[in-house]
C-alpha atoms as a PDB file:
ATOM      1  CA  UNK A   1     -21.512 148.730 175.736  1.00  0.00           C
ATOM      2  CA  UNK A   2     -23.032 146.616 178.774  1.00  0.00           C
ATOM      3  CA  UNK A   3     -25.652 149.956 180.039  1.00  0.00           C
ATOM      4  CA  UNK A   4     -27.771 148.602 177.087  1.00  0.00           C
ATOM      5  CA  UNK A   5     -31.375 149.096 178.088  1.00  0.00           C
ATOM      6  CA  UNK A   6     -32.672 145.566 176.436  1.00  0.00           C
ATOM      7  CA  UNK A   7     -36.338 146.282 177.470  1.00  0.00           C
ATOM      8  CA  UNK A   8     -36.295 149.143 175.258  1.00  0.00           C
ATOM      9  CA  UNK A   9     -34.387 147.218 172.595  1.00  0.00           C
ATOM     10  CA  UNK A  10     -36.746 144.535 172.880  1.00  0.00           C
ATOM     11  CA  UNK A  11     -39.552 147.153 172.617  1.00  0.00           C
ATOM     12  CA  UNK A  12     -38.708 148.994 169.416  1.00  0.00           C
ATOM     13  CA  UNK A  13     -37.250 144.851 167.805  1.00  0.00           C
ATOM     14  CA  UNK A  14     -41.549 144.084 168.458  1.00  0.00           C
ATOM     15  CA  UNK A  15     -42.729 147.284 166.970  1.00  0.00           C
ATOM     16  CA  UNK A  16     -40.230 147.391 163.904  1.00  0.00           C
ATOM     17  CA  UNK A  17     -40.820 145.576 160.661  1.00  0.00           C
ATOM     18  CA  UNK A  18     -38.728 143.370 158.710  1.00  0.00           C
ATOM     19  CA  UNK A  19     -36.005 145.318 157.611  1.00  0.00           C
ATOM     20  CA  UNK A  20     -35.773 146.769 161.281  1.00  0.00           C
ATOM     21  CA  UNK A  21     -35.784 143.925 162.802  1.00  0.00           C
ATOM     22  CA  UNK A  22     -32.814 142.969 161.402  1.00  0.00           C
ATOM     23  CA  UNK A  23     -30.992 146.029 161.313  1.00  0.00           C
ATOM     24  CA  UNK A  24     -31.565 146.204 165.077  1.00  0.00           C
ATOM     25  CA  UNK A  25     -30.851 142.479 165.535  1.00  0.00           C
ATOM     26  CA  UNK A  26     -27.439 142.645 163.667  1.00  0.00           C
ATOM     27  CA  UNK A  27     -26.436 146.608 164.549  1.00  0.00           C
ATOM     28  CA  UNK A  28     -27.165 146.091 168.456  1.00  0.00           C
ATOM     29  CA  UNK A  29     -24.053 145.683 170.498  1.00  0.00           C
ATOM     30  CA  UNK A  30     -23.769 144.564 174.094  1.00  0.00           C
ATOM     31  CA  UNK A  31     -26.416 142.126 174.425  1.00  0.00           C
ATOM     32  CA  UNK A  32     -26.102 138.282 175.469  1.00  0.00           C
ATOM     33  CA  UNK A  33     -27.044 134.992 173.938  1.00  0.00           C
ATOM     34  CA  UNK A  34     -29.809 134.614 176.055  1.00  0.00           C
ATOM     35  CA  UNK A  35     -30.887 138.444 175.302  1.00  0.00           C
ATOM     36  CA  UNK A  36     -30.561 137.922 171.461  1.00  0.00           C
ATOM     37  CA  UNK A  37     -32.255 134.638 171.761  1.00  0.00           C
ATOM     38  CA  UNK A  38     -35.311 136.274 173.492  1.00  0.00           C
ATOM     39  CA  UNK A  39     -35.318 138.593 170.430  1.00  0.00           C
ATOM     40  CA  UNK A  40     -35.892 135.577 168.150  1.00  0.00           C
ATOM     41  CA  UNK A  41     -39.068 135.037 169.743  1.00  0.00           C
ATOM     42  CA  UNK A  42     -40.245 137.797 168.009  1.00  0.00           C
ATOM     43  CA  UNK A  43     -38.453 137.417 164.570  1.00  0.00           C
ATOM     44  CA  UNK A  44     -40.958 135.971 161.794  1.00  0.00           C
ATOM     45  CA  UNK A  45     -39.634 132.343 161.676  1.00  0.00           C
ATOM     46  CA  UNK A  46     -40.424 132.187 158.007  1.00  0.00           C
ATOM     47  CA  UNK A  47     -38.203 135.105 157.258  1.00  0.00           C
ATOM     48  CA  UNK A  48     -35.149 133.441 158.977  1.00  0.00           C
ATOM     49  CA  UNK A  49     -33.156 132.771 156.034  1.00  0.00           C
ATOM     50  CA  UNK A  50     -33.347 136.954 155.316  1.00  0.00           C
ATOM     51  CA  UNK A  51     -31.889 137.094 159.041  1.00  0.00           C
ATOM     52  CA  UNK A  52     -29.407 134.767 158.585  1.00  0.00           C
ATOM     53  CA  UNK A  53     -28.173 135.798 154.875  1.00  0.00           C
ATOM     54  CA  UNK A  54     -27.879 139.868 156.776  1.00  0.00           C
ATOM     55  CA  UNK A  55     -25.553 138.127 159.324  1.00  0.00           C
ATOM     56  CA  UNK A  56     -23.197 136.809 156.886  1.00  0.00           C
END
């Protein structure tokens, strides 16, 4: 799916909490390293291991 609008992705990833922020960060499709990486910058670094253990 590369029409993915990442500014709005990026939008709602900021706004969400927790549990939305990684539901959006693993459910999103079509975005790039460097797009997924930019939504890291606004992932709670303390609550990586959560992010990581959702990834598998």
């Amino acid at each position: 799916m590369s029409d993915v609008n990442f500014e709005e992705v990026k939008r709602q990833f900021i706004d969400s909490d927790l549990d939305n922020k990684i539901k959006i960060y693993t459910t999103t499709q079509g975005l790039t390293v460097e797009q997924f990486k930019e939504l890291l910058r606004y992932y709670p670094i303390q609550y990586l291991s959560k992010l990581e253990k959702a990834l598998g």
